[in-house]
N, C-alpha and C. Protein backbone atom coordinates (compact mmCIF):
# COMPACT_ATOMS: atom_id res chain seq x y z
N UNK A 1 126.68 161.69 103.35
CA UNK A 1 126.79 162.17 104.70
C UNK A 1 125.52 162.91 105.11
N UNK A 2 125.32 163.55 104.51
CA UNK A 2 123.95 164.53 104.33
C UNK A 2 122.65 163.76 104.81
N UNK A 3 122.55 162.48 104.12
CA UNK A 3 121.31 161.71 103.79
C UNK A 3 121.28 160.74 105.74
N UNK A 4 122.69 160.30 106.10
CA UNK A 4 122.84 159.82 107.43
C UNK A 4 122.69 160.86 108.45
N UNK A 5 122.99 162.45 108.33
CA UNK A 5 122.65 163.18 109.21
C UNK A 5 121.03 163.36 109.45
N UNK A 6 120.23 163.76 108.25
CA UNK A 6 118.91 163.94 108.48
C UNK A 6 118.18 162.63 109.07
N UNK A 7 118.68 161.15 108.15
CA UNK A 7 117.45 159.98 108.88
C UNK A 7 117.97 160.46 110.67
N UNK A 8 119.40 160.77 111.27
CA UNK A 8 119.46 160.45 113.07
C UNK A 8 118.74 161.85 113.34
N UNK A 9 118.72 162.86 112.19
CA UNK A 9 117.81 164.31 113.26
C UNK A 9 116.11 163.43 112.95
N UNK A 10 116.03 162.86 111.51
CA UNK A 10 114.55 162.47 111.96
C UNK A 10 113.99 161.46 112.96
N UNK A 11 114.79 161.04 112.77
CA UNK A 11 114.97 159.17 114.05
C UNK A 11 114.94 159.76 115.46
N UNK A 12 115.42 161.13 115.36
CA UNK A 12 115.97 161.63 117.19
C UNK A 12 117.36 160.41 117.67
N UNK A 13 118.00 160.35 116.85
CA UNK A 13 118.85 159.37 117.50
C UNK A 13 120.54 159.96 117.53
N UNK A 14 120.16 160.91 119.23
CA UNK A 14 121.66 162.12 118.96
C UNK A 14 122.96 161.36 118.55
N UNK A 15 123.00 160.21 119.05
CA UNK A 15 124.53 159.90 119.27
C UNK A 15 125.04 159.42 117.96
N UNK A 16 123.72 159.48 116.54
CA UNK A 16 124.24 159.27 115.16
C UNK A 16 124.55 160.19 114.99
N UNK A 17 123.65 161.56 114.89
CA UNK A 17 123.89 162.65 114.63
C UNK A 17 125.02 163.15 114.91
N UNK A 18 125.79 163.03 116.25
CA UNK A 18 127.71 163.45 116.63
C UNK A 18 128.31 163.01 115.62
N UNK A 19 127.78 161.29 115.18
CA UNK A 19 128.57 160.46 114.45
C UNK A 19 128.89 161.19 113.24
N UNK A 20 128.25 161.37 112.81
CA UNK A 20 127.83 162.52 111.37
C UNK A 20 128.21 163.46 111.20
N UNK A 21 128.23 164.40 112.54
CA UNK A 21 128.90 165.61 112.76
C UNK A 21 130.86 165.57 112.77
N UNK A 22 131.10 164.09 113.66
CA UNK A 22 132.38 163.48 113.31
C UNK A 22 133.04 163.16 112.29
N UNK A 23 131.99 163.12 111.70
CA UNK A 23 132.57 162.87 109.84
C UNK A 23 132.86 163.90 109.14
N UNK A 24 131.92 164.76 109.02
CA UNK A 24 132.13 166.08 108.60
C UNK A 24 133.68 167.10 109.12
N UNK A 25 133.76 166.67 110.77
CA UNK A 25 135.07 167.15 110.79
C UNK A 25 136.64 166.40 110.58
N UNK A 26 136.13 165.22 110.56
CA UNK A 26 137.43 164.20 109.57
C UNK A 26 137.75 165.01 108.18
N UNK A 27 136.50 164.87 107.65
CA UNK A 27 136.98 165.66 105.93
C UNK A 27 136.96 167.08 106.26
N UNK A 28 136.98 168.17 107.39
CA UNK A 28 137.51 169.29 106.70
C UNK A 28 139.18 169.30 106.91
N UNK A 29 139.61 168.21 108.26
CA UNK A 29 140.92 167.87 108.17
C UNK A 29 141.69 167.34 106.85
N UNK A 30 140.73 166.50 106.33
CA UNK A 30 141.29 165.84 105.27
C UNK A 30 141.39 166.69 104.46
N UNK A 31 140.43 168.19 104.16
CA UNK A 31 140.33 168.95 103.23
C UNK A 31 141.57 170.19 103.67
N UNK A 32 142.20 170.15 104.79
CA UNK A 32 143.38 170.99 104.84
C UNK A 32 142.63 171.78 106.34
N UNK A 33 141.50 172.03 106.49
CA UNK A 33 141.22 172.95 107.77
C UNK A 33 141.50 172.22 109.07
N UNK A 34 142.61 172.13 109.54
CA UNK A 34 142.87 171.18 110.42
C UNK A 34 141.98 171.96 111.57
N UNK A 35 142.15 173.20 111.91
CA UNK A 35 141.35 173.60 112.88
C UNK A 35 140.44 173.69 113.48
N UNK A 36 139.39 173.54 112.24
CA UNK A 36 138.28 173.94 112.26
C UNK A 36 137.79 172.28 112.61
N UNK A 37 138.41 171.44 111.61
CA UNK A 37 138.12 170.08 112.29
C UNK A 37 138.13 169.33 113.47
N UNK A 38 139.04 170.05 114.48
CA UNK A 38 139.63 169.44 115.41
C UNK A 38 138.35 169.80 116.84
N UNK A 39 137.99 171.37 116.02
CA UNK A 39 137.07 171.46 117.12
C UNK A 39 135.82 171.17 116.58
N UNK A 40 135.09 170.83 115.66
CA UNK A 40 134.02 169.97 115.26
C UNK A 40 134.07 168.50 116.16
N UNK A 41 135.28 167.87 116.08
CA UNK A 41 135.70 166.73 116.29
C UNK A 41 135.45 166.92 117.83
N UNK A 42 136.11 168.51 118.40
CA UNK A 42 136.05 167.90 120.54
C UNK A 42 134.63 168.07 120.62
N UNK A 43 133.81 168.73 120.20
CA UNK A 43 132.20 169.16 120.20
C UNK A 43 131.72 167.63 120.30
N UNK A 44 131.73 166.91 119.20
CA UNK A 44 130.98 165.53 118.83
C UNK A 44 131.98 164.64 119.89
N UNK A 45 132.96 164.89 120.06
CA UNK A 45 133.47 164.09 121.45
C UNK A 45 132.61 164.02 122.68
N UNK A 46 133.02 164.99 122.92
CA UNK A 46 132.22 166.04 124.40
C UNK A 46 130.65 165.41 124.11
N UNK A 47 129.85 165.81 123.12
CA UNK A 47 128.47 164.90 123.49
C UNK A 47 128.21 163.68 123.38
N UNK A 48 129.54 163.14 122.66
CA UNK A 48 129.48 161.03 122.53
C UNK A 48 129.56 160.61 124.10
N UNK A 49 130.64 161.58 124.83
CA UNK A 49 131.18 161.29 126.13
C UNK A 49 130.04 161.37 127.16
N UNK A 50 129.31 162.05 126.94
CA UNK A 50 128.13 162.65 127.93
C UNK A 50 126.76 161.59 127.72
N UNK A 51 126.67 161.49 126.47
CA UNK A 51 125.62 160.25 126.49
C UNK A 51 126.33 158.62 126.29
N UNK A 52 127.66 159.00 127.10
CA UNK A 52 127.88 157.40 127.07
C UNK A 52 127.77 156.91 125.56
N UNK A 53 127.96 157.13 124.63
CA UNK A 53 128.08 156.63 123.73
C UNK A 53 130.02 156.37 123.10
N UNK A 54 130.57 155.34 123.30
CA UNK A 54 131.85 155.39 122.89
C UNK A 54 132.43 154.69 121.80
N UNK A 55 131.72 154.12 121.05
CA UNK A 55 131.44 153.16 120.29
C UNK A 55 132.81 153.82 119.05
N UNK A 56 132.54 155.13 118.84
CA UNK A 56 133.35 156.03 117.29
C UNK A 56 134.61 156.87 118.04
N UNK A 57 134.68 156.45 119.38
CA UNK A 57 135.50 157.28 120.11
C UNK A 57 137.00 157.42 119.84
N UNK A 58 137.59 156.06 119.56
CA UNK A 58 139.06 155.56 119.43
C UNK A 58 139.23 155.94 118.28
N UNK A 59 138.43 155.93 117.21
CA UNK A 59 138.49 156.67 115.79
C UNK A 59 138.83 158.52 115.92
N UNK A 60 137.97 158.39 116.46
CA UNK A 60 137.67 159.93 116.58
C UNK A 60 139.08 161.03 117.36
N UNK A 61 139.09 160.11 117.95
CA UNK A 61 140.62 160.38 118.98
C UNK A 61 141.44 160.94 118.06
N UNK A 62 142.10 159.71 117.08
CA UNK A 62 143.25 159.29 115.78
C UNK A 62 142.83 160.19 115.15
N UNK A 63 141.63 161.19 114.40
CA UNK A 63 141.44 161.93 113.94
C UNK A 63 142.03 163.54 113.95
N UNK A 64 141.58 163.33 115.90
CA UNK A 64 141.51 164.84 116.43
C UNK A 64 143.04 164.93 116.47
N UNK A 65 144.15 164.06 116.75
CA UNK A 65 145.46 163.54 117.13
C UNK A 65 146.02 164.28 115.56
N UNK A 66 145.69 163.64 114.99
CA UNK A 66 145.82 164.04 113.04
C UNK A 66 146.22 165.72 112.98
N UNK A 67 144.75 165.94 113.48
CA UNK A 67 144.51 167.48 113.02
C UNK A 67 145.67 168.31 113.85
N UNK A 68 145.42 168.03 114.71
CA UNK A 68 146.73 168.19 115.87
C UNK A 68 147.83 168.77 114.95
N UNK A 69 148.13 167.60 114.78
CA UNK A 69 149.68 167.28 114.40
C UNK A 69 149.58 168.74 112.97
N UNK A 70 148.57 168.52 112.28
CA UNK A 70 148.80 169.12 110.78
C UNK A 70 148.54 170.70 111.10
N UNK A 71 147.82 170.81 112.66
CA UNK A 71 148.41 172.56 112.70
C UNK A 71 149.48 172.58 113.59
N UNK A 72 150.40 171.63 113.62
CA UNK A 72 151.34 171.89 114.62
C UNK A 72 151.62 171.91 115.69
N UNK A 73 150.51 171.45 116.41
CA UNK A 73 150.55 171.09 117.85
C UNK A 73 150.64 169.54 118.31
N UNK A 74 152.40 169.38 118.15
CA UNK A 74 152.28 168.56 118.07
C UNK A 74 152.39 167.61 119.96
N UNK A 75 152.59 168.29 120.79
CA UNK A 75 152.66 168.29 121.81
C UNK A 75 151.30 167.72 122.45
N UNK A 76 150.02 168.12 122.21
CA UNK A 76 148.74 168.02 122.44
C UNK A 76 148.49 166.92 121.74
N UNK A 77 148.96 166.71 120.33
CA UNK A 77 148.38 165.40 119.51
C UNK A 77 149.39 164.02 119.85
N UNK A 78 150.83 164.43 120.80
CA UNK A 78 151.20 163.57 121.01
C UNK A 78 150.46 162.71 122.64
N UNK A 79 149.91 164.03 123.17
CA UNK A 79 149.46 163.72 124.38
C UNK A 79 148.21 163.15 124.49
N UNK A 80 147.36 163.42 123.26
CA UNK A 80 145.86 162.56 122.80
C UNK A 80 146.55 161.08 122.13
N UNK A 81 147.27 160.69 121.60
CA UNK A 81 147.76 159.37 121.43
C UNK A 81 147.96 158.43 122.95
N UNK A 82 148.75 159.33 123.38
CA UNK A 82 149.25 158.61 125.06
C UNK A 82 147.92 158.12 125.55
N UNK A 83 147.11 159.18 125.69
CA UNK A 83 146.20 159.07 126.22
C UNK A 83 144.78 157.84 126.00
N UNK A 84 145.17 157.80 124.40
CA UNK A 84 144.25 157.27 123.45
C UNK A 84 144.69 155.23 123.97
N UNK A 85 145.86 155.27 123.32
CA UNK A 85 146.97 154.08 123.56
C UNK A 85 146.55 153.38 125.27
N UNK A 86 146.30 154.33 125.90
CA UNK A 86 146.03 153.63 127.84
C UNK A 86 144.50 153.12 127.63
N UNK A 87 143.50 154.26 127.03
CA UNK A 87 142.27 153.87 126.93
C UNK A 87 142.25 152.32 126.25
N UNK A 88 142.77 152.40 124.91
CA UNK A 88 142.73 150.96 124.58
C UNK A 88 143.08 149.69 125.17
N UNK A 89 144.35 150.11 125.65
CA UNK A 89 144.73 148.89 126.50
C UNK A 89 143.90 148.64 127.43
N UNK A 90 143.31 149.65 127.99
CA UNK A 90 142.51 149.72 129.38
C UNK A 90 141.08 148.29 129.07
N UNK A 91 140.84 149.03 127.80
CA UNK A 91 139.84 148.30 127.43
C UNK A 91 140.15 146.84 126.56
N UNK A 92 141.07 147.06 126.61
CA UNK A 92 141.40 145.26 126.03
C UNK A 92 141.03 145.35 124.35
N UNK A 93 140.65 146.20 124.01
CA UNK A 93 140.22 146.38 122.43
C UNK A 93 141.52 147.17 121.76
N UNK A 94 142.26 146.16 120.91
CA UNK A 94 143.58 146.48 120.92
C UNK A 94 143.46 146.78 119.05
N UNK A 95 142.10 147.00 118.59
CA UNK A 95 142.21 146.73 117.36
C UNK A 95 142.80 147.91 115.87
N UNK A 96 142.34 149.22 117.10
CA UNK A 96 143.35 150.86 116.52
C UNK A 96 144.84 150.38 117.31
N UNK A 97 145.27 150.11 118.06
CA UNK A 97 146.50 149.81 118.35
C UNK A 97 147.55 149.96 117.18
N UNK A 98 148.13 149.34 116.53
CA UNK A 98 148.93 149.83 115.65
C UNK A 98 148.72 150.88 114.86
N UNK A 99 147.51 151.29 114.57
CA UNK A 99 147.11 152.82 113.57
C UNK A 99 147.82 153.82 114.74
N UNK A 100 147.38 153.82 116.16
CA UNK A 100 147.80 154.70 116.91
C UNK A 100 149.40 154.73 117.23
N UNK A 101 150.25 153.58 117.02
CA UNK A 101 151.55 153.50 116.94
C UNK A 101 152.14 154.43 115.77
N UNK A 102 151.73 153.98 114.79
CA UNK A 102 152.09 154.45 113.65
C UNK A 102 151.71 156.49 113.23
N UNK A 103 151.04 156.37 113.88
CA UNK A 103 150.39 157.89 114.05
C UNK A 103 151.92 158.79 115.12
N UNK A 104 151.95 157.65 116.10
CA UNK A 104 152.61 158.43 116.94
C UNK A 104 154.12 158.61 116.21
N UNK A 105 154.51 157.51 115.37
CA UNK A 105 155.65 157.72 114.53
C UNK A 105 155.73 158.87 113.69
N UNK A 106 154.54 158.83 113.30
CA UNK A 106 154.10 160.17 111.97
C UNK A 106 154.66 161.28 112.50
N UNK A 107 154.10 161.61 113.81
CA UNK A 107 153.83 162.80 114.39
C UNK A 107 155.25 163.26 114.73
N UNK A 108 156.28 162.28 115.69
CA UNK A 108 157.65 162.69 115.79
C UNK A 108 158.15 162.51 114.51
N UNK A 109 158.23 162.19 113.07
CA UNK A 109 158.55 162.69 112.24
C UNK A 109 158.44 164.08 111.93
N UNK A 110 157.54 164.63 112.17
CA UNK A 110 156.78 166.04 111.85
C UNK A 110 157.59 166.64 112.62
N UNK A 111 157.66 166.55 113.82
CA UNK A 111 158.13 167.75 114.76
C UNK A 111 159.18 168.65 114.12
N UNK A 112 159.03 169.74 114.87
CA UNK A 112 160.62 170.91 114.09
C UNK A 112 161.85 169.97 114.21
N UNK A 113 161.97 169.14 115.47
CA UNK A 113 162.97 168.06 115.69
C UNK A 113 162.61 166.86 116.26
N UNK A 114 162.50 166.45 114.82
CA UNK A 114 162.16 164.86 114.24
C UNK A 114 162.70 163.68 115.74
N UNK A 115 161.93 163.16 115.99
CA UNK A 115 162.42 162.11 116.50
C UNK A 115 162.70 160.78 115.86
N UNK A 116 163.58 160.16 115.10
CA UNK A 116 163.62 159.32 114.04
C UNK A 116 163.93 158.25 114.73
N UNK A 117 164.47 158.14 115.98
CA UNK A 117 164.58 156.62 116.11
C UNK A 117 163.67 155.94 116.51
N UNK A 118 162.88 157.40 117.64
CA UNK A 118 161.63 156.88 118.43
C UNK A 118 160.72 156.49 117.09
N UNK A 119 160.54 157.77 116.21
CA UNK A 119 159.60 156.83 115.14
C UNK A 119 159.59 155.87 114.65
N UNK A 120 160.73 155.30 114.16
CA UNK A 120 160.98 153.91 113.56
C UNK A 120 160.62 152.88 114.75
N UNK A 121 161.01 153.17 116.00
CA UNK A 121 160.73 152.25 116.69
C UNK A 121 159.18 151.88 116.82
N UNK A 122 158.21 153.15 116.69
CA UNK A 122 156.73 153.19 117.03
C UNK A 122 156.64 152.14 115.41
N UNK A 123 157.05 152.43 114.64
CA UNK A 123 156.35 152.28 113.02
C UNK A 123 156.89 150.31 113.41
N UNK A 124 157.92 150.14 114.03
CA UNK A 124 158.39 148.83 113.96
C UNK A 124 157.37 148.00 115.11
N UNK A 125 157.06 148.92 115.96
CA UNK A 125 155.75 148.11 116.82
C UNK A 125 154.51 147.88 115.97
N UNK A 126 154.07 149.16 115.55
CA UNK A 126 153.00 148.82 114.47
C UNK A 126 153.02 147.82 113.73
N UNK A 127 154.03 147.37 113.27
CA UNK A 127 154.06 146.58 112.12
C UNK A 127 154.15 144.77 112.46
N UNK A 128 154.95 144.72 113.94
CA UNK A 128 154.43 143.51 114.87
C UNK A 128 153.69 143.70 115.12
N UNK A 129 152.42 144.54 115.88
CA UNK A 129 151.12 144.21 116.27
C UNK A 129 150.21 144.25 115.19
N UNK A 130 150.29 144.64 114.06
CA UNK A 130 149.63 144.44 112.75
C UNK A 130 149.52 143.49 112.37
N UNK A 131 150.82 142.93 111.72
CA UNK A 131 150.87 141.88 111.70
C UNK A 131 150.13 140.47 112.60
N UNK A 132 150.12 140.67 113.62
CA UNK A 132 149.82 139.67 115.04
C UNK A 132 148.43 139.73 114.50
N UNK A 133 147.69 140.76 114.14
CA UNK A 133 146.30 141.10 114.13
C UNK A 133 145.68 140.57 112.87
N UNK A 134 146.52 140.63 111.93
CA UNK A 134 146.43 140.23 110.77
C UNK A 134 145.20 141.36 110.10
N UNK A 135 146.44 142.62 110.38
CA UNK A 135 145.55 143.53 109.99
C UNK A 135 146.09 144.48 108.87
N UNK A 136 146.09 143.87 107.61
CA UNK A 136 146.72 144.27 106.58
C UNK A 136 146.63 145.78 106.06
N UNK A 137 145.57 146.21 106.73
CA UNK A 137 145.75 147.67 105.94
C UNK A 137 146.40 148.42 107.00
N UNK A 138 146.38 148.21 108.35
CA UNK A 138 147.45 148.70 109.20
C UNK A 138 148.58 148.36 108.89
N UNK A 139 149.19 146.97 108.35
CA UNK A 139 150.48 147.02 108.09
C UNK A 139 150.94 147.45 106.86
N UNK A 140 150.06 147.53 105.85
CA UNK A 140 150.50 148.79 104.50
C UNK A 140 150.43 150.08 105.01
N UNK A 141 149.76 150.74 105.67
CA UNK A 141 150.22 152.06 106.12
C UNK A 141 151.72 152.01 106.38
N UNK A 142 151.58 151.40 107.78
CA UNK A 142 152.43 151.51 108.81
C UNK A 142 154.13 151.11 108.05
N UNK A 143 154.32 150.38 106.60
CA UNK A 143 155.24 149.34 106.06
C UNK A 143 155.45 151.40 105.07
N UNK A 144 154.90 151.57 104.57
CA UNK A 144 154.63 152.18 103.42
C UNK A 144 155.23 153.51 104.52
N UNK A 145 154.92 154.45 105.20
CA UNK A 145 155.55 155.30 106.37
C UNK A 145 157.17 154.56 106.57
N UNK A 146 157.20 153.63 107.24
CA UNK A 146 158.71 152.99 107.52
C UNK A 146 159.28 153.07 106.02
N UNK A 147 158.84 152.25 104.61
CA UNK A 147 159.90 152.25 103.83
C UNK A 147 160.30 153.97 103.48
N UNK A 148 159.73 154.72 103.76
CA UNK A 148 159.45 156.08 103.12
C UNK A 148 161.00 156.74 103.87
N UNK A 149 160.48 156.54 105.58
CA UNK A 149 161.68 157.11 106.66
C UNK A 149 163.11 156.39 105.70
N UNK A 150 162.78 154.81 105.22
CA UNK A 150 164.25 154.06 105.34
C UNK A 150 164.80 154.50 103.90
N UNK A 151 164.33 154.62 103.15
CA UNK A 151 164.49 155.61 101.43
C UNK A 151 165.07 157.05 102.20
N UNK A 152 164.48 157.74 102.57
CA UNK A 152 164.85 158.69 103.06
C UNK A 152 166.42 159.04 104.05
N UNK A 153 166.67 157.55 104.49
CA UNK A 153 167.83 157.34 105.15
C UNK A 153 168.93 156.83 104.36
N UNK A 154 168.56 156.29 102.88
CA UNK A 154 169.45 156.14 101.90
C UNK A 154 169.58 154.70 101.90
N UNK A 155 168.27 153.74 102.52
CA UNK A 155 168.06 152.68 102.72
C UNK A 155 167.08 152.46 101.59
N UNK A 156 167.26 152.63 100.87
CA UNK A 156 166.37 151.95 99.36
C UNK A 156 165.97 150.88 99.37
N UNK A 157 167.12 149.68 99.36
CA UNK A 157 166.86 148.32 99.05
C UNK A 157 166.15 148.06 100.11
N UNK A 158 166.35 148.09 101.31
CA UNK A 158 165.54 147.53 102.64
C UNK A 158 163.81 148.08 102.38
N UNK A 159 163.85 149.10 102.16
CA UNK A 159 162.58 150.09 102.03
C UNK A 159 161.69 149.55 101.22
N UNK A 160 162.48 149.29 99.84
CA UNK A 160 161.76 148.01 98.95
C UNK A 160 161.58 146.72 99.55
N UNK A 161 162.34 146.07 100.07
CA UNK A 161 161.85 144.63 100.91
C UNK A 161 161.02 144.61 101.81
N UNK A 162 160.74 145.40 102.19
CA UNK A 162 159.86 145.58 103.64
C UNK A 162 158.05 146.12 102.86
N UNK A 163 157.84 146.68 101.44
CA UNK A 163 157.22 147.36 101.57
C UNK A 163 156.44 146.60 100.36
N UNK A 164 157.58 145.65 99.58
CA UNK A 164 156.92 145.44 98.04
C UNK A 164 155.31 143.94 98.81
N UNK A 165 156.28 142.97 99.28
CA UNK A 165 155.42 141.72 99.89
C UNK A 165 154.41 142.40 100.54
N UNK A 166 154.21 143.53 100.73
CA UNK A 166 153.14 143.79 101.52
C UNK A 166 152.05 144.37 101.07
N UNK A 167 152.51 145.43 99.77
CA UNK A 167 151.72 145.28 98.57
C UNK A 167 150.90 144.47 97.90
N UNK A 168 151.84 143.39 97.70
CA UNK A 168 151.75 142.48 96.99
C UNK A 168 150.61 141.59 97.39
N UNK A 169 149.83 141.74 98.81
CA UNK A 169 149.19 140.93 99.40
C UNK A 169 147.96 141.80 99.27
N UNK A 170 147.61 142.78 98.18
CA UNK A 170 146.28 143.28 98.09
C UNK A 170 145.93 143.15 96.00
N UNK A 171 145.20 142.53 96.28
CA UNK A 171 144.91 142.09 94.92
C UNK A 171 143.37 142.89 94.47
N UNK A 172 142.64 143.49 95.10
CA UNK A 172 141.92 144.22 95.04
C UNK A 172 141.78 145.77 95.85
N UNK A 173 141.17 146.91 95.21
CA UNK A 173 141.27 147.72 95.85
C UNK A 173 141.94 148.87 95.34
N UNK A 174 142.83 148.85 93.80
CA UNK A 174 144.12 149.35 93.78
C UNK A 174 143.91 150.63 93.86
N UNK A 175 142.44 151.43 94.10
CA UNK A 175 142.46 152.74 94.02
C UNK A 175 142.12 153.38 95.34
N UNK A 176 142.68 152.86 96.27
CA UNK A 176 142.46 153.22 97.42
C UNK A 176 143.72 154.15 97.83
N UNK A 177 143.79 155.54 98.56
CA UNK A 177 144.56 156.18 99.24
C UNK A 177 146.05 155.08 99.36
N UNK A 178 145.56 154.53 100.35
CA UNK A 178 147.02 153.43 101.03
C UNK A 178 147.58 153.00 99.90
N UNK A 179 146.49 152.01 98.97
CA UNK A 179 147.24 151.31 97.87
C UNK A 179 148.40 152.16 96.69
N UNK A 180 147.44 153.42 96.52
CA UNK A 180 148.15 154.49 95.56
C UNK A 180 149.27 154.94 96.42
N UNK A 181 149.62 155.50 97.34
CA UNK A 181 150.75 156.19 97.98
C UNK A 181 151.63 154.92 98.21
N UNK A 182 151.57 153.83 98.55
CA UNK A 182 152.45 152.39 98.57
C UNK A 182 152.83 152.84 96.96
N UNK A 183 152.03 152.33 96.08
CA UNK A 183 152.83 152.23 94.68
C UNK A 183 153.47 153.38 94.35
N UNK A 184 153.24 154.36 94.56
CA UNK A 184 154.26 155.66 94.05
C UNK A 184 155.40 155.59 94.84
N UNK A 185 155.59 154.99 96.36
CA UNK A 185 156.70 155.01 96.60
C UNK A 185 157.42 153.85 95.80
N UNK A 186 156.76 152.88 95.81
CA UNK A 186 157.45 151.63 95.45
C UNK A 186 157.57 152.31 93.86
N UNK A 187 157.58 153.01 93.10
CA UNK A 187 157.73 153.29 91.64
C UNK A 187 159.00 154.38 91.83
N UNK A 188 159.18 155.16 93.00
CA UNK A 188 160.63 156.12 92.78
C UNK A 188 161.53 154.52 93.60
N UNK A 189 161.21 154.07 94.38
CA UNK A 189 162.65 152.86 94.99
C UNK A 189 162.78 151.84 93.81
N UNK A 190 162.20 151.87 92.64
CA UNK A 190 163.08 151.69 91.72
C UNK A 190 163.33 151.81 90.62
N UNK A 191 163.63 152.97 90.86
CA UNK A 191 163.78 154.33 89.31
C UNK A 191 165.24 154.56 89.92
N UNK A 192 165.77 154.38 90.94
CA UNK A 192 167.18 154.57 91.33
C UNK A 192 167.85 153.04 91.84
């Protein structure tokens, strides 16, 4: 990260430099400082937006939406999805589309009061427009979240059907985030 920030300060090329600065506040989210990330994240917004640069924007959104959610606001991170979800459509670039479905499922999971049907319903769009897209690591998230809710609902067997074939369709990779949290669920749905 380090080595991509200095070539855009030596290059003069600001709108890498946000990019960079955007990264840095992804991982302090990822590292637990949701706060501190979120406003790293509107900073490098705010100057992507100003020099017209939108290229990391729809990412960046799903990020700030994240951090949102993980300090609890979930009201604001549901309202940067809405918001996020029109931009895309707007723009016909439908390709975060299901990440942002599935996010929005996440998020009414989270709430003090869960919205579980609306989520399943968001996680069940995700998983048709994933699919449609043939965008497999959106539909292992998005499969891997749903079997989790449907285990959780005392839907085991379904949770396993929905979640193992979809696994099953990554033959490389196995140490990736998605891949590891898929197999640990799929290792308690059938230990019972």
């Amino acid at each position: 990260m380090e080595w991509f920030i200095s070539r855009a300060v030596s290059q003069s090329f600001g709108p890498y430099l946000d990019v960079g600065q955007a990264v840095r506040g992804e991982l302090a989210i990822r590292r637990g400082d949701a706060t501190a990330g979120v406003e790293m994240l509107r900073d490098c917004l705010e100057k992507l937006h100003a020099a017209r640069y939108e290229r990391f924007t729809t990412r960046a959104h799903i990020v700030v939406a994240h951090g949102l959610a993980e300090s609890g606001r979930f009201a604001e991170s549901l309202t940067l999805v809405d918001e996020t979800v029109r931009l895309v459509e707007e723009k016909g670039d439908a390709t975060y589309l299901p990440e942002l479905l599935r996010l929005k499922g996440r998020i009414l999971l989270a709430m003090p009061k869960p919205g579980i049907e609306d989520a399943e319903m968001y996680f069940m769009q995700s998983l048709e427009l994933s699919r449609a897209h043939g965008s497999r690591a959106w539909e292992l998230r998005t499969a891997t979240d749903l079997a989790a809710l449907w285990a959780e609902q005392g839907r085991r067997k379904d949770a396993r059907a929905l979640l193992l074939p979809v696994f099953e369709q990554f033959t490389e990779g196995s140490d990736t985030v998605d891949l590891n949290a898929a197999q640990r669920l799929l290792t308690t749905l059938r230990l019972t």
